[in-house]
PDB file of N, CA and C in Angstrom:
ATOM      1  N   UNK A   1      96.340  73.246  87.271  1.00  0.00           N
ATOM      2  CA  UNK A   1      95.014  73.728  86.939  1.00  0.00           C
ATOM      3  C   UNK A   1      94.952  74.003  85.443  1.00  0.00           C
ATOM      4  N   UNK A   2      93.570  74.270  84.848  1.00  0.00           N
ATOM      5  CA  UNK A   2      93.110  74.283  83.807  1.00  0.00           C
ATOM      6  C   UNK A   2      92.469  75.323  83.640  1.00  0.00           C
ATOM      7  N   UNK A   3      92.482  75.748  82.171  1.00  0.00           N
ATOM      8  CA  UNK A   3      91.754  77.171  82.181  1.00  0.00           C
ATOM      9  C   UNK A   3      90.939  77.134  80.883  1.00  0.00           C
ATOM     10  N   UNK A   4      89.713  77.249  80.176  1.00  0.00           N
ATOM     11  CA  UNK A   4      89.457  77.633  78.826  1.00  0.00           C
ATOM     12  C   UNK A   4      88.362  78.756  79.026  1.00  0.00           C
ATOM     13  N   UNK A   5      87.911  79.062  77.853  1.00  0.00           N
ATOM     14  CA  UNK A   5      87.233  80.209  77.611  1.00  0.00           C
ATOM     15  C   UNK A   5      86.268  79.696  76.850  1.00  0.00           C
ATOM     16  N   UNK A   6      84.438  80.292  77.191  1.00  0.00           N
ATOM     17  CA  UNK A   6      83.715  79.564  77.020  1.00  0.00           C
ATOM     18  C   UNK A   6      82.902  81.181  76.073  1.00  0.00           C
ATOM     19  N   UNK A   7      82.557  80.873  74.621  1.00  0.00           N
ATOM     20  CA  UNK A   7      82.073  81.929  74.019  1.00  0.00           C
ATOM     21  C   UNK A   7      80.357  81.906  74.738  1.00  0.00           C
ATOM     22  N   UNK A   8      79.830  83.184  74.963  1.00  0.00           N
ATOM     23  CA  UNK A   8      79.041  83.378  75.128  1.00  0.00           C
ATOM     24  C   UNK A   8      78.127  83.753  73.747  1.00  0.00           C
ATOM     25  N   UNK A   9      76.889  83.510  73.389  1.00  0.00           N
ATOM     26  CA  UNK A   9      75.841  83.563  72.761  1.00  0.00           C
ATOM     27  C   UNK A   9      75.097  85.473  72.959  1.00  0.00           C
ATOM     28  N   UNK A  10      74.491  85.621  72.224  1.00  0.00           N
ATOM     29  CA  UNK A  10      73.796  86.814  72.244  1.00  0.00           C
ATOM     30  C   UNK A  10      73.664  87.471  73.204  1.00  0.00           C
ATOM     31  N   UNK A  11      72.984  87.899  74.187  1.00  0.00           N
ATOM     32  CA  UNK A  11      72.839  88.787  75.502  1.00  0.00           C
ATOM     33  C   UNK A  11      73.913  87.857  76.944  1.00  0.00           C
ATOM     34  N   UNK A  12      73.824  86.745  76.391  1.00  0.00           N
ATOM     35  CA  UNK A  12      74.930  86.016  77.308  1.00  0.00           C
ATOM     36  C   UNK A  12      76.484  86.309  77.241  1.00  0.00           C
ATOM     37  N   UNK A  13      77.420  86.353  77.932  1.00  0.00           N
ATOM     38  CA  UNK A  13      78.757  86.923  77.597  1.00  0.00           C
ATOM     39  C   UNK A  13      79.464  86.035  78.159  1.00  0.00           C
ATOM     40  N   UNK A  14      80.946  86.051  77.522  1.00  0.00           N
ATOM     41  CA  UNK A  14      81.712  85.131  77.534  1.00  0.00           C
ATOM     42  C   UNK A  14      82.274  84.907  78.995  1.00  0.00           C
ATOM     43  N   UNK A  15      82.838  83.820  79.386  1.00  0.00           N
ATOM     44  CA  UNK A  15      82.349  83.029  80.579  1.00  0.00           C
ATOM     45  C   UNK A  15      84.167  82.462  80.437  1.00  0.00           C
ATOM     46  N   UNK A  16      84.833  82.302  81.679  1.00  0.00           N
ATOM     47  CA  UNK A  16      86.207  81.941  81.786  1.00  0.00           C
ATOM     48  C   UNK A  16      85.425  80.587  82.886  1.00  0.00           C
ATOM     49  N   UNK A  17      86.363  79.230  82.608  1.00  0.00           N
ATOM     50  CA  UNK A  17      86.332  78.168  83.802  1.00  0.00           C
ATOM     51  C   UNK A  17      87.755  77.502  83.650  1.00  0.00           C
ATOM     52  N   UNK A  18      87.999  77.508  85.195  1.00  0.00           N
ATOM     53  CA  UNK A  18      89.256  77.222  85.805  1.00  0.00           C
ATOM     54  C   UNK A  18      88.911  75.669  86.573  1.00  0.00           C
ATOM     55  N   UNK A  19      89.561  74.631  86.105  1.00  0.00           N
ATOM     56  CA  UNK A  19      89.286  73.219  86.734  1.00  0.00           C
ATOM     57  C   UNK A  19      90.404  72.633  86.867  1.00  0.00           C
ATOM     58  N   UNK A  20      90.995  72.205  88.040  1.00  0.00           N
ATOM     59  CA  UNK A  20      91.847  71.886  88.715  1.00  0.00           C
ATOM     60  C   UNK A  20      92.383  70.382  87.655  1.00  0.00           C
ATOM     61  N   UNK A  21      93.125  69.498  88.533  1.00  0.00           N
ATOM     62  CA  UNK A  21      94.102  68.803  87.751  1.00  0.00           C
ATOM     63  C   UNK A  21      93.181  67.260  87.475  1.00  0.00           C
ATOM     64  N   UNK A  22      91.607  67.095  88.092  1.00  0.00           N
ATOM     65  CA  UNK A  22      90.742  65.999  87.509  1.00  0.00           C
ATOM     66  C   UNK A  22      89.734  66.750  86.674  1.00  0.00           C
ATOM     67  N   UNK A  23      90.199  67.809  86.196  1.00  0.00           N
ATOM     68  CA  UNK A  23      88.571  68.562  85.679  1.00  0.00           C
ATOM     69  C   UNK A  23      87.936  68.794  86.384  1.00  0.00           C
ATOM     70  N   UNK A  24      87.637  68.915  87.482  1.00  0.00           N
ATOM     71  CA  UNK A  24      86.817  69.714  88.362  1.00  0.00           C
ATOM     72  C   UNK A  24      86.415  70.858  88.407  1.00  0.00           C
ATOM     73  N   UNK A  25      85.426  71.262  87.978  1.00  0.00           N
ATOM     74  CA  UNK A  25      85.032  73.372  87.716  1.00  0.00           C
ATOM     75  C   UNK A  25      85.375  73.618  89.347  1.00  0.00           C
ATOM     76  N   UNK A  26      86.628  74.641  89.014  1.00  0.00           N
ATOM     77  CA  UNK A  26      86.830  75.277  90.527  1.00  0.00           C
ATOM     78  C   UNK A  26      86.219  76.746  90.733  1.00  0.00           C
ATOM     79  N   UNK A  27      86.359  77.504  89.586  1.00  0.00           N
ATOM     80  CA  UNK A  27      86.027  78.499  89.158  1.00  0.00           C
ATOM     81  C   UNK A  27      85.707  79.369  88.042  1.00  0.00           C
ATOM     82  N   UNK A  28      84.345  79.731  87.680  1.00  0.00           N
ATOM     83  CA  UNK A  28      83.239  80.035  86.779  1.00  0.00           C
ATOM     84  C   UNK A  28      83.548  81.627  86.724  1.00  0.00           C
ATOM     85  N   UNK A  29      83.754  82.766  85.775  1.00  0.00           N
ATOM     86  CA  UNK A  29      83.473  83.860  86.180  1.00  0.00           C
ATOM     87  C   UNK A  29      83.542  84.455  84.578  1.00  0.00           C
ATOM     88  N   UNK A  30      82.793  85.901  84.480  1.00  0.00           N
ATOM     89  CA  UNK A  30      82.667  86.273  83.352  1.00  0.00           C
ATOM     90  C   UNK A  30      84.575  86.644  82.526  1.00  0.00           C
ATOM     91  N   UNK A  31      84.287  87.084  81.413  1.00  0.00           N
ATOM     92  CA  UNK A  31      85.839  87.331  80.947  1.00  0.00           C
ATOM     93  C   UNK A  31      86.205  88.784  80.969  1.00  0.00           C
ATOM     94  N   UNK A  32      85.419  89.697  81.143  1.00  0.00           N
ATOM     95  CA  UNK A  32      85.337  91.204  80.854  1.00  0.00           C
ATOM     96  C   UNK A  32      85.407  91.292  82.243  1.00  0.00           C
ATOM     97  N   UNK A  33      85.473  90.387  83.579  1.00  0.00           N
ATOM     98  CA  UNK A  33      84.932  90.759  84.564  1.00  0.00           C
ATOM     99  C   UNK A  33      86.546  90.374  85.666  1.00  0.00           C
ATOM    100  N   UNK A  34      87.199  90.798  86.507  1.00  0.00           N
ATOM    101  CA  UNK A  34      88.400  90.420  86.991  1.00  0.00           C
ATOM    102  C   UNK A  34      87.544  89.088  87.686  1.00  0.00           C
ATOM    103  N   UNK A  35      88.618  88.061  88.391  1.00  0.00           N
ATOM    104  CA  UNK A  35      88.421  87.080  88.909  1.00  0.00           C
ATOM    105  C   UNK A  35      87.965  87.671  90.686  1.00  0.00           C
ATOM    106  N   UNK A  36      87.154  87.049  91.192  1.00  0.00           N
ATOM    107  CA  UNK A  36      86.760  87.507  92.800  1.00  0.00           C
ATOM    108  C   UNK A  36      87.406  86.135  93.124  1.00  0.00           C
ATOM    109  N   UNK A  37      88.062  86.635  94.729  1.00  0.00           N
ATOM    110  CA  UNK A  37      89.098  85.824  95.664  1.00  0.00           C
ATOM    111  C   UNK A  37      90.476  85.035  94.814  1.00  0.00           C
ATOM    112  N   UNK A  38      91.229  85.615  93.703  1.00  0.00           N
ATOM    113  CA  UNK A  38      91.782  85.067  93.301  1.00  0.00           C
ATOM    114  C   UNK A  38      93.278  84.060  94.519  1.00  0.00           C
ATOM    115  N   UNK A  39      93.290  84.826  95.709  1.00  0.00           N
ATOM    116  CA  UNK A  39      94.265  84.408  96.424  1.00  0.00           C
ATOM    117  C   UNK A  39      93.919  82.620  97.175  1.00  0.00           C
ATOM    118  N   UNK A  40      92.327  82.378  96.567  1.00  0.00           N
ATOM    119  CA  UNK A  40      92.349  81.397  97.005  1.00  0.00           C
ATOM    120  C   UNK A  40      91.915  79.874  95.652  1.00  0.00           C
ATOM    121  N   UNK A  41      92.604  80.569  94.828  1.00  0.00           N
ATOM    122  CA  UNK A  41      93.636  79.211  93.984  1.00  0.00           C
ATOM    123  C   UNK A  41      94.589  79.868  93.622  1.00  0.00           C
ATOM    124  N   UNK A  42      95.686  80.615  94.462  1.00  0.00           N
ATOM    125  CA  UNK A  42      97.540  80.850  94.587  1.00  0.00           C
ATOM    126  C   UNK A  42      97.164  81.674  93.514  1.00  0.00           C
ATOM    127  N   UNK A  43      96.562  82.601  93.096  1.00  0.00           N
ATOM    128  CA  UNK A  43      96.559  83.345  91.730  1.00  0.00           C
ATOM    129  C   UNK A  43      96.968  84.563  92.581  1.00  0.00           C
ATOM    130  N   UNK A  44      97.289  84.723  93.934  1.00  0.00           N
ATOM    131  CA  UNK A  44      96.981  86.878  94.319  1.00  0.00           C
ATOM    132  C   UNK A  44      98.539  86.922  93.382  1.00  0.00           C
ATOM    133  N   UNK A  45      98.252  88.103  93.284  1.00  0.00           N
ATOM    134  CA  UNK A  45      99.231  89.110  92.638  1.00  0.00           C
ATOM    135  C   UNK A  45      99.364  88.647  91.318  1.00  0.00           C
ATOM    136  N   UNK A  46      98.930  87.494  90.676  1.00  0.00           N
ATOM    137  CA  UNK A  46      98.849  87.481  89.325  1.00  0.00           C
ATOM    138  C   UNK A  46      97.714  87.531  88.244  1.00  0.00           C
ATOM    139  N   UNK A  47      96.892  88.675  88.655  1.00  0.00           N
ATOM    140  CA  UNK A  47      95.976  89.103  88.359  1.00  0.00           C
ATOM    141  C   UNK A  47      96.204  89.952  87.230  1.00  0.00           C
ATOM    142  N   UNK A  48      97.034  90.527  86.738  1.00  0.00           N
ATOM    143  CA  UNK A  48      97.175  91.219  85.427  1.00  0.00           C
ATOM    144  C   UNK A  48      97.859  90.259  84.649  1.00  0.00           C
ATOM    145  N   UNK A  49      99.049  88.745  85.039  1.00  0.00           N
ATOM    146  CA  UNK A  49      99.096  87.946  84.172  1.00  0.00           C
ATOM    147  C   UNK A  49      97.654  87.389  83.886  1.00  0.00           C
ATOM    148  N   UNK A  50      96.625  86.680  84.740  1.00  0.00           N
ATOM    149  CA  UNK A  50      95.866  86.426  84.305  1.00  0.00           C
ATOM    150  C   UNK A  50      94.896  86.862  83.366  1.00  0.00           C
ATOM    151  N   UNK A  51      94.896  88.370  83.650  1.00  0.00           N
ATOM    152  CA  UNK A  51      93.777  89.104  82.875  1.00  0.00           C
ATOM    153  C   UNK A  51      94.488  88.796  80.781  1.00  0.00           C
ATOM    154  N   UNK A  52      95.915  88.987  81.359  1.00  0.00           N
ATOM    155  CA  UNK A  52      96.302  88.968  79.502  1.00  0.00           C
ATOM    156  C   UNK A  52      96.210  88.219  78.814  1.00  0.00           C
ATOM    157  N   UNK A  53      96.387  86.628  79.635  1.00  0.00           N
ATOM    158  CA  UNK A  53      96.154  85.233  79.255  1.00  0.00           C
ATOM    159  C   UNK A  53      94.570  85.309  78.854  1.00  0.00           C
ATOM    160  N   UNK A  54      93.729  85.620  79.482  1.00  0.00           N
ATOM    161  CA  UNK A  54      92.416  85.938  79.105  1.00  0.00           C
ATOM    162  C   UNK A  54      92.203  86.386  77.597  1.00  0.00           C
ATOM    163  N   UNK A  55      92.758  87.347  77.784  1.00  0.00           N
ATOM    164  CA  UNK A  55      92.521  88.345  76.600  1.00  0.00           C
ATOM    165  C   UNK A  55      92.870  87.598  75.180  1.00  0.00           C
ATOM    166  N   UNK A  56      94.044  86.781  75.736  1.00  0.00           N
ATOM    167  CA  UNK A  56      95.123  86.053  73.902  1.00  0.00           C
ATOM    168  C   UNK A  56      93.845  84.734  74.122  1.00  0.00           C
ATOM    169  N   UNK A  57      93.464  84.078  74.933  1.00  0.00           N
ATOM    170  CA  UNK A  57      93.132  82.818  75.239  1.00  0.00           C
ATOM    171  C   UNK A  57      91.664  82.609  73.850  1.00  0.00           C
ATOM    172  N   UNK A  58      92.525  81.305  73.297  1.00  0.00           N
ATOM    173  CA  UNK A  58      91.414  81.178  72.124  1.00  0.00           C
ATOM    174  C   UNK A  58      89.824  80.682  72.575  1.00  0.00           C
ATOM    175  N   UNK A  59      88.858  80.526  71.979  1.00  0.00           N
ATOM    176  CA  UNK A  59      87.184  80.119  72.872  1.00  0.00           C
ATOM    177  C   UNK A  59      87.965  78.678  72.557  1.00  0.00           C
ATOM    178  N   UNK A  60      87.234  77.773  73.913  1.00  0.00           N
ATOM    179  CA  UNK A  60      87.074  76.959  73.729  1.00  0.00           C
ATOM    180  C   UNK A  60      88.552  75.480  73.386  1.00  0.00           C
ATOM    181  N   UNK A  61      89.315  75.947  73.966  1.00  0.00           N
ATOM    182  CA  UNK A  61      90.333  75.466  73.870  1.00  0.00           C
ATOM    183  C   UNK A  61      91.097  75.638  75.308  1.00  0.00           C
ATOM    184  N   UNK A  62      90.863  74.044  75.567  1.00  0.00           N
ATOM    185  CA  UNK A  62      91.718  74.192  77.286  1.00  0.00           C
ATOM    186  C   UNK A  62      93.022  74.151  77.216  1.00  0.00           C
ATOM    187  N   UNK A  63      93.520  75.010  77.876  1.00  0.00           N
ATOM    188  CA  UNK A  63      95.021  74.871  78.306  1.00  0.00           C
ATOM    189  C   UNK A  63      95.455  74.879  79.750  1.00  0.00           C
ATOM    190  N   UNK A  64      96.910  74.528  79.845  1.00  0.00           N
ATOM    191  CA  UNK A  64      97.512  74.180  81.862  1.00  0.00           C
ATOM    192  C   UNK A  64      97.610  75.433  81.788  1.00  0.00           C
ATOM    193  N   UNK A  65      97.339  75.760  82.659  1.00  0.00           N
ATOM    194  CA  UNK A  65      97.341  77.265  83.915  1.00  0.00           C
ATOM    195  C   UNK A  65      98.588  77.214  83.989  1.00  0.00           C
ATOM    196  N   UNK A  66      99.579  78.312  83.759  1.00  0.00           N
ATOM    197  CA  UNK A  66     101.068  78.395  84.449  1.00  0.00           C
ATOM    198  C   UNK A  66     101.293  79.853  84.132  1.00  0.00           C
ATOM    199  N   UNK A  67     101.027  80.039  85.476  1.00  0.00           N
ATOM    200  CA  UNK A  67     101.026  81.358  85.608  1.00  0.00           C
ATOM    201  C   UNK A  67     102.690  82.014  86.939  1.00  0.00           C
TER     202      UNK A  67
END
């Protein structure tokens, strides 16, 4: 899987998308906001790795998920 970080614009806020191994958007969710059902793309319990990867993750620059 794939992960980048999408800058949000003025009253809009920044936006995380997760797309599997053809680019496929699997999952859309804000960045300030934890991920909902993470156990169903193998993420449970790595929810505070994910949140930090978030946090360092540059806008706009995709990288492989290896979490």
């Amino acid at each position: 899987m794939y992960i980048i970080k999408v800058k949000g614009k003025a009253k809009i806020p920044d936006y995380i998308q997760i797309r599997d191994e053809n680019f496929v958007l699997v999952a859309y969710f804000r960045a300030d906001r934890p991920m909902k059902n993470p156990e169903k793309f193998g993420l449970e319990g790595k929810e505070d790795a994910l949140q930090k990867l978030i946090d360092e993750l540059p806008f706009g620059k995709l990288q492989k998920l290896d979490l």
